[in-house]
C-alpha atoms as a PDB file:
ATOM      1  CA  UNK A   1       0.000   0.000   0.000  1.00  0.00           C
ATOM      2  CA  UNK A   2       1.708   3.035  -1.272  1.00  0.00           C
ATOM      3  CA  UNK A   3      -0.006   6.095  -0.256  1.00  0.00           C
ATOM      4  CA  UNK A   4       2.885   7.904   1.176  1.00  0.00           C
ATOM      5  CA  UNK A   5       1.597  11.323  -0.274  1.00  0.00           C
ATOM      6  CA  UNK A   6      -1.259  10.902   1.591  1.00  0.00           C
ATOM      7  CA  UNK A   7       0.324  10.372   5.004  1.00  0.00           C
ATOM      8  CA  UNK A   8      -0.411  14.097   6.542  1.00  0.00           C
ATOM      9  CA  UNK A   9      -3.713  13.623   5.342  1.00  0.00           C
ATOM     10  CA  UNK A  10      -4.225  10.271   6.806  1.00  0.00           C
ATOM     11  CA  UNK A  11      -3.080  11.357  10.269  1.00  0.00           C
ATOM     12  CA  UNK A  12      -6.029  14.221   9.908  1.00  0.00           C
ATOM     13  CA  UNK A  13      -8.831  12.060   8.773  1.00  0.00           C
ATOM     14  CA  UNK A  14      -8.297   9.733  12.135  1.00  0.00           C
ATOM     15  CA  UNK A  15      -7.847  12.690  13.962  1.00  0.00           C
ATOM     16  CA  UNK A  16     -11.355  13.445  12.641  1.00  0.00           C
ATOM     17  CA  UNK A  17     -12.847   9.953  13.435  1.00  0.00           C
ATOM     18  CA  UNK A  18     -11.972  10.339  16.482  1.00  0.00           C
ATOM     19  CA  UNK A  19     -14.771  12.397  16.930  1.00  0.00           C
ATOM     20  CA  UNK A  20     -16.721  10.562  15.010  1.00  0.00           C
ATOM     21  CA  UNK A  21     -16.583  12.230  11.648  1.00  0.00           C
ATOM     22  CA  UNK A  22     -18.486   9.235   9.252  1.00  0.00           C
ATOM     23  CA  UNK A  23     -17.095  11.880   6.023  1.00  0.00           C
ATOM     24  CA  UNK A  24     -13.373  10.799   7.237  1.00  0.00           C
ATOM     25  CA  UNK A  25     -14.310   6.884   8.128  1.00  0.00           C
ATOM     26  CA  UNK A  26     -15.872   7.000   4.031  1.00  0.00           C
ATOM     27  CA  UNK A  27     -12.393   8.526   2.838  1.00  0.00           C
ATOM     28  CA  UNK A  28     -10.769   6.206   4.244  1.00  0.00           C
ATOM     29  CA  UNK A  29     -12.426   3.339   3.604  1.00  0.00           C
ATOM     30  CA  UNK A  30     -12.758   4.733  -0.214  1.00  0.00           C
ATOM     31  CA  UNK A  31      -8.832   4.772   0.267  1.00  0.00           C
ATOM     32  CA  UNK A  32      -7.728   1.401   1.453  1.00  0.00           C
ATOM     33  CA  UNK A  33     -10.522  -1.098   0.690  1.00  0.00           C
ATOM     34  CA  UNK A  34      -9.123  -2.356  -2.707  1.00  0.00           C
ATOM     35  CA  UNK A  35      -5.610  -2.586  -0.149  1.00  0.00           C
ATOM     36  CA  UNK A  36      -6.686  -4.608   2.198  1.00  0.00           C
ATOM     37  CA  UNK A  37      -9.087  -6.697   0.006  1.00  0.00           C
ATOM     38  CA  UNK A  38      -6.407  -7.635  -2.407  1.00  0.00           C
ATOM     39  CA  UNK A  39      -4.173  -8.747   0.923  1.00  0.00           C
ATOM     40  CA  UNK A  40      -6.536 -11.122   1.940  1.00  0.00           C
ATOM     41  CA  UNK A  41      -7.714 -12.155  -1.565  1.00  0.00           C
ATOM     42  CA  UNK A  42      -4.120 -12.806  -2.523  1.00  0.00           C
ATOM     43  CA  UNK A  43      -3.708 -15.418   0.875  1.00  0.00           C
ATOM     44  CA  UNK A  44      -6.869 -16.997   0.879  1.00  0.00           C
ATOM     45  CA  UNK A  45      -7.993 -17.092  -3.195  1.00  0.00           C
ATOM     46  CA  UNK A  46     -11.508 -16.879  -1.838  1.00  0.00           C
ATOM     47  CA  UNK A  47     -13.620 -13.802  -2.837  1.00  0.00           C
ATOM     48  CA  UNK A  48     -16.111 -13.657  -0.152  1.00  0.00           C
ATOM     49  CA  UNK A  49     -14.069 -14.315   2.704  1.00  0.00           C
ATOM     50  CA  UNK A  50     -11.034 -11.180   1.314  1.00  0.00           C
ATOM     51  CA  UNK A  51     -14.205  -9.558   1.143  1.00  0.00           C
ATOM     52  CA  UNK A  52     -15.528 -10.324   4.483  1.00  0.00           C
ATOM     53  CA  UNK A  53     -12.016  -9.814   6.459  1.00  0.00           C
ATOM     54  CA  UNK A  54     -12.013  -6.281   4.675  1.00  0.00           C
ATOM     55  CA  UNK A  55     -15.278  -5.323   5.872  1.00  0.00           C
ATOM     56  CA  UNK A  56     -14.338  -6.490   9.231  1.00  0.00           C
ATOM     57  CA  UNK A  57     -10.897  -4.677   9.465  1.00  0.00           C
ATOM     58  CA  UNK A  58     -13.212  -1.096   8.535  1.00  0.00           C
ATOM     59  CA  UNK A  59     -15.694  -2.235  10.826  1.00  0.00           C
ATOM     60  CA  UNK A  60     -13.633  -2.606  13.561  1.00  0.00           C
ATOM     61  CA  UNK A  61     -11.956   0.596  12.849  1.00  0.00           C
ATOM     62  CA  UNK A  62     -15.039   2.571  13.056  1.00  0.00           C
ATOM     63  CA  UNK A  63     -15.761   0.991  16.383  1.00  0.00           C
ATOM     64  CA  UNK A  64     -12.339   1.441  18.382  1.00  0.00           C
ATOM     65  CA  UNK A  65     -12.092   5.133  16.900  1.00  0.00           C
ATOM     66  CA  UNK A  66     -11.308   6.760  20.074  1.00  0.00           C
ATOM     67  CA  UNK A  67      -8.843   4.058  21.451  1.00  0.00           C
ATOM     68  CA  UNK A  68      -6.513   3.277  18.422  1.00  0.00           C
ATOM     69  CA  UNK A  69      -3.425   4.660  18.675  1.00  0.00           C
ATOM     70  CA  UNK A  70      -2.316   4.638  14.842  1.00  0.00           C
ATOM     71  CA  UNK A  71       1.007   6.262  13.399  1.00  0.00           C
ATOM     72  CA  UNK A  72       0.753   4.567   9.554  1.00  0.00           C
ATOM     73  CA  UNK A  73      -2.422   3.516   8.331  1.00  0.00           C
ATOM     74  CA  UNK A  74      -1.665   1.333   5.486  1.00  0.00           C
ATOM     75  CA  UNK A  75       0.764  -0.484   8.090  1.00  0.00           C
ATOM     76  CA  UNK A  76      -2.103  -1.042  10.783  1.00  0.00           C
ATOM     77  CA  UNK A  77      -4.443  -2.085   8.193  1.00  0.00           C
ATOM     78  CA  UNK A  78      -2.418  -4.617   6.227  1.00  0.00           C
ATOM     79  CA  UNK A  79      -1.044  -6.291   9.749  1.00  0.00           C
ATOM     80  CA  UNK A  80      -4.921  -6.258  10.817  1.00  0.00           C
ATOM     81  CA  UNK A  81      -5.324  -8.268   7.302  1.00  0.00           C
ATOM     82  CA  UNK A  82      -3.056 -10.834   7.665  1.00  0.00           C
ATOM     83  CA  UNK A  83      -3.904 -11.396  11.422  1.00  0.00           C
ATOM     84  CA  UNK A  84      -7.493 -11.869  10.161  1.00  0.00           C
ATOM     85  CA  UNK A  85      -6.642 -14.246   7.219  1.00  0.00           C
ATOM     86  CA  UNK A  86      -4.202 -16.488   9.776  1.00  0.00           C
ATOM     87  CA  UNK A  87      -7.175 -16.103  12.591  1.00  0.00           C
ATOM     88  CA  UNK A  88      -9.699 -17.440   9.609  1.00  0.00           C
ATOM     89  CA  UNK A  89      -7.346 -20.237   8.755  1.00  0.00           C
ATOM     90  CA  UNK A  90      -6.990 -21.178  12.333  1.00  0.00           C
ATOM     91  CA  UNK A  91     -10.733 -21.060  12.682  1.00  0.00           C
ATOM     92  CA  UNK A  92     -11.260 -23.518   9.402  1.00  0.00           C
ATOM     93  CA  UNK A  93      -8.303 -25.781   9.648  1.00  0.00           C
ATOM     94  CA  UNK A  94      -8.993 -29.076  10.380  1.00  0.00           C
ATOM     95  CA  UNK A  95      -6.295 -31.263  12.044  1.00  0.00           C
ATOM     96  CA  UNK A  96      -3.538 -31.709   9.350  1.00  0.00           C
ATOM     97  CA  UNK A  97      -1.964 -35.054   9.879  1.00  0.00           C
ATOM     98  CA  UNK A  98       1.915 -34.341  10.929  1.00  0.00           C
ATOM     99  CA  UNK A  99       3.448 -36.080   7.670  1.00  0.00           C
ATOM    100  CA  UNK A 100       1.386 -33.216   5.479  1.00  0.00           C
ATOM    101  CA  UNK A 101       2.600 -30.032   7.627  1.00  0.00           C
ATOM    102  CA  UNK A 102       6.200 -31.399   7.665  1.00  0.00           C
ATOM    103  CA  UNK A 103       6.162 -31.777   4.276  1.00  0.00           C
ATOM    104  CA  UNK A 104       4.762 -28.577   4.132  1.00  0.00           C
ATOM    105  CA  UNK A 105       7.857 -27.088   6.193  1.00  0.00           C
ATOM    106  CA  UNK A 106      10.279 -28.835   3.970  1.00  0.00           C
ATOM    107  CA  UNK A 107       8.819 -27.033   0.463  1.00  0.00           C
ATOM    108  CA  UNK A 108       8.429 -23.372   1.522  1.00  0.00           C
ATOM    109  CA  UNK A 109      11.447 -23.037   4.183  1.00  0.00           C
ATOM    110  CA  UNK A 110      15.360 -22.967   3.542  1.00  0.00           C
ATOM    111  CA  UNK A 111      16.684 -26.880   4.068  1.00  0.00           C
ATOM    112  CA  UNK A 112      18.487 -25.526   7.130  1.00  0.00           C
ATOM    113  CA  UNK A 113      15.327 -24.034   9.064  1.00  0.00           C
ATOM    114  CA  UNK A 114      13.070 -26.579   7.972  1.00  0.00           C
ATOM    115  CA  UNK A 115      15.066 -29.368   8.962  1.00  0.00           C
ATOM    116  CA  UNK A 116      15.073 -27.576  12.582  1.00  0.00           C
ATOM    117  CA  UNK A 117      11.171 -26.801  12.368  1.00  0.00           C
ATOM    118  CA  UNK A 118      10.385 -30.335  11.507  1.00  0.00           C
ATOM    119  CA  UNK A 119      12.708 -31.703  14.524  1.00  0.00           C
ATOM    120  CA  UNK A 120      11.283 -29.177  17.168  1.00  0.00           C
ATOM    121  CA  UNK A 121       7.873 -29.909  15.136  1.00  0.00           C
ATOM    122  CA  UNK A 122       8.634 -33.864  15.376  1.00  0.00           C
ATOM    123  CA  UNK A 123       9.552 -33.659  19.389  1.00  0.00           C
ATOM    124  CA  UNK A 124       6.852 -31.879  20.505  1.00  0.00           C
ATOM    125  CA  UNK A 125       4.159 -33.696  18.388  1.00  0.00           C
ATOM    126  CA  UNK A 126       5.282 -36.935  20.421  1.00  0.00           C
ATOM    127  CA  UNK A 127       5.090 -35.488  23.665  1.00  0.00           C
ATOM    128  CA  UNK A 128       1.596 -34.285  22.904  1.00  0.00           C
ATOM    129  CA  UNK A 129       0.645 -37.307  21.831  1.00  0.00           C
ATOM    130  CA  UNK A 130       2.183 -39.554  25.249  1.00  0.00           C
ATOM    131  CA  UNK A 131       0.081 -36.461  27.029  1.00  0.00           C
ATOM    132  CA  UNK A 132      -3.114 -37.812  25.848  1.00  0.00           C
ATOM    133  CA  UNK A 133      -5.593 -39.455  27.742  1.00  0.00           C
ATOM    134  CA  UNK A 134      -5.545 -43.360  26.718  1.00  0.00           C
ATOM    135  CA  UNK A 135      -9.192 -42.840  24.930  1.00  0.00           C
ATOM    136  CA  UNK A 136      -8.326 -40.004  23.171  1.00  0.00           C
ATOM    137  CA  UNK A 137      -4.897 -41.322  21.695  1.00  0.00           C
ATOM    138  CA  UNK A 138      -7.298 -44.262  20.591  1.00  0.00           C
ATOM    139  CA  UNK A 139      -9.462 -42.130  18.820  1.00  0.00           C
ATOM    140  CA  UNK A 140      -7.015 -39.598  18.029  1.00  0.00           C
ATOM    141  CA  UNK A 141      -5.471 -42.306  15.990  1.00  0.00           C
ATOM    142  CA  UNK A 142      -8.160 -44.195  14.413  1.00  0.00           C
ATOM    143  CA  UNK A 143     -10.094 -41.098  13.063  1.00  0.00           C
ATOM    144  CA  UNK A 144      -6.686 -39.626  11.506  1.00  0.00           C
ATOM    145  CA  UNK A 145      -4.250 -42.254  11.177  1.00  0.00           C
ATOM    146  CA  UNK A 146      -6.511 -45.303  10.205  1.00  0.00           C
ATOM    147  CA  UNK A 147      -9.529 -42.570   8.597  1.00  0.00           C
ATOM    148  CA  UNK A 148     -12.471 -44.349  10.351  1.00  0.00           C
ATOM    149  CA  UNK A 149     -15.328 -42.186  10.308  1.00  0.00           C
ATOM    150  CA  UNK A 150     -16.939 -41.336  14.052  1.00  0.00           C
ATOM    151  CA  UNK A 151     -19.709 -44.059  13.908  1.00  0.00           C
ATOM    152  CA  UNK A 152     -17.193 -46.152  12.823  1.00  0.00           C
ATOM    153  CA  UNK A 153     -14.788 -45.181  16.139  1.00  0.00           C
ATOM    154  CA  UNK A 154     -17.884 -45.496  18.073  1.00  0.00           C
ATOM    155  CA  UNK A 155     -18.837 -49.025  17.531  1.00  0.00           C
ATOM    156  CA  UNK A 156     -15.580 -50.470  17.350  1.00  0.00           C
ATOM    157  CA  UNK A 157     -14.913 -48.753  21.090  1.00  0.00           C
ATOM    158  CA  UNK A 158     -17.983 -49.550  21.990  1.00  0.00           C
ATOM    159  CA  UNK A 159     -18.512 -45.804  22.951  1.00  0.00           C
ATOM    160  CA  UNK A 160     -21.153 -43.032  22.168  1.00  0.00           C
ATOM    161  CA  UNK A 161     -21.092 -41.012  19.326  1.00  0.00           C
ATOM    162  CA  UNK A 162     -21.259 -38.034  20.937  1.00  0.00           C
ATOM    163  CA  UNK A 163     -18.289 -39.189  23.408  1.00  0.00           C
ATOM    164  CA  UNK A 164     -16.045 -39.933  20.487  1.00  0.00           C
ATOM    165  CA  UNK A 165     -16.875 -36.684  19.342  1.00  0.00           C
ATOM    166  CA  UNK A 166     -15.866 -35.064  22.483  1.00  0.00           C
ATOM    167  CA  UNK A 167     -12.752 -36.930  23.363  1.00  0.00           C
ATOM    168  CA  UNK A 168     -11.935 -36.394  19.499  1.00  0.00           C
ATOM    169  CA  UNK A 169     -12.606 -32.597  20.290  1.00  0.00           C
ATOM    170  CA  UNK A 170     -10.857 -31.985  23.708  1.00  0.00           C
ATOM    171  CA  UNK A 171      -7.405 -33.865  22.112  1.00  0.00           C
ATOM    172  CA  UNK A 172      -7.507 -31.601  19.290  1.00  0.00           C
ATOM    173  CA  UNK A 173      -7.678 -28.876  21.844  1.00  0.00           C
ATOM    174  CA  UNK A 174      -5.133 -29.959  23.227  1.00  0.00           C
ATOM    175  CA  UNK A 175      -2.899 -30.552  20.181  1.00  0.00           C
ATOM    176  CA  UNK A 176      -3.547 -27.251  18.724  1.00  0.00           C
ATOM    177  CA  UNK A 177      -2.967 -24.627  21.623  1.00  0.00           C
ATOM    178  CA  UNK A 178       0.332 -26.650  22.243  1.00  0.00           C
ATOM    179  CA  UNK A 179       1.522 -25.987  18.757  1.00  0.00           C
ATOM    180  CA  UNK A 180       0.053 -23.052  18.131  1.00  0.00           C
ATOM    181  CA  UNK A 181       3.418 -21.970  17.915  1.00  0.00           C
ATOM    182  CA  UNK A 182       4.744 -23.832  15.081  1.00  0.00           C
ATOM    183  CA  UNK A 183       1.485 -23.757  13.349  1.00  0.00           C
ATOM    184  CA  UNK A 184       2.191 -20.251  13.223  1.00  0.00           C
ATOM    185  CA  UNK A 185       5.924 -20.669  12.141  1.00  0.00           C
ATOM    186  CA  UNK A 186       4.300 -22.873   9.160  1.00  0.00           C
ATOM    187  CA  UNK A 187       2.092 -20.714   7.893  1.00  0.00           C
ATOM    188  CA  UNK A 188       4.254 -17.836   8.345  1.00  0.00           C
ATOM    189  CA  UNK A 189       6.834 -20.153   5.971  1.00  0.00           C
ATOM    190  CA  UNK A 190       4.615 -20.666   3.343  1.00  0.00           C
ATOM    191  CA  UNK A 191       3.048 -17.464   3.355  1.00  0.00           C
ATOM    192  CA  UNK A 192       5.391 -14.505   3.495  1.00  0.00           C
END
């Protein structure tokens, strides 16, 4: 987003939406939406949901007005677009079996880094397995390692549905806030 011309101006018009000027908010807006929207169309290749991360992004603008504390616009916005598209990503992904993100690692980092990503990656996979509960390693493994469906995990455990579905829910928890961190380190390999 090049609109280093416009800085000065920039710095008035959120100096005016501060007070709630909707004339600045619309200049703005008319200023950065085809920014922001081609940020988050270029990482997800999905129409509506650039479009819906954009709206969002003005959105929220508008309604933290008098607490942002914003020196460059086009830098706020365009971090507040790729947060969005990696918190929309988060929201969608479904567990990725470890062979696919390591192989992911390995094509879109340097052979040094991903080699040291995939070890950490690797270790703390294992231990985060071992710290599963015996039911939901079970089903942890059969639903992604052996692709039986829930009803499937059900009967053969001779469990409820709706238990597999909770166990299966409450390890994935698990999984994902403890690698949140390398999640993060993945996509920020394959997307920057």
């Amino acid at each position: 987003m090049d609109h280093k011309s416009d800085h000065t101006s920039d710095a008035h018009l959120l100096a005016q939406l501060k007070t709630g000027d909707l004339p600045a908010f619309d200049l703005l807006y008319k200023r950065y939406w085809k920014d922001i929207y081609a940020i988050a169309f270029r990482r997800l290749q999905h129409a509506q949901h650039a479009q819906d991360i954009t709206q969002d992004i003005f959105l929220q603008l508008w309604q933290k007005r008098t607490e942002l504390r914003i020196d460059n616009l086009p830098a706020y916005l365009a971090t507040s677009a790729r947060n969005k598209v990696f918190n929309l990503r988060v929201r969608e992904q479904r567990f990725t079996p470890i062979n696919e993100l390591l192989a992911d690692v390995q094509q879109h980092a340097e052979a040094t880094d991903a080699q040291l990503i995939r070890d950490e990656f690797r270790v703390a996979y294992t231990a985060l397995l071992k710290g599963l509960t015996p039911v939901q390693k079970q089903i942890f493994t059969l639903k992604y390692f052996e692709d039986l469906s829930t009803d499937e995990i059900a009967g053969q455990l001779s469990l409820s549905r709706k238990t597999v579905q909770n166990q299966n829910s409450m390890a994935l928890a698990k999984l994902r806030s403890s690698l949140g961190l390398l999640a993060m380190l993945i996509f920020l390999c394959k997307n920057w």
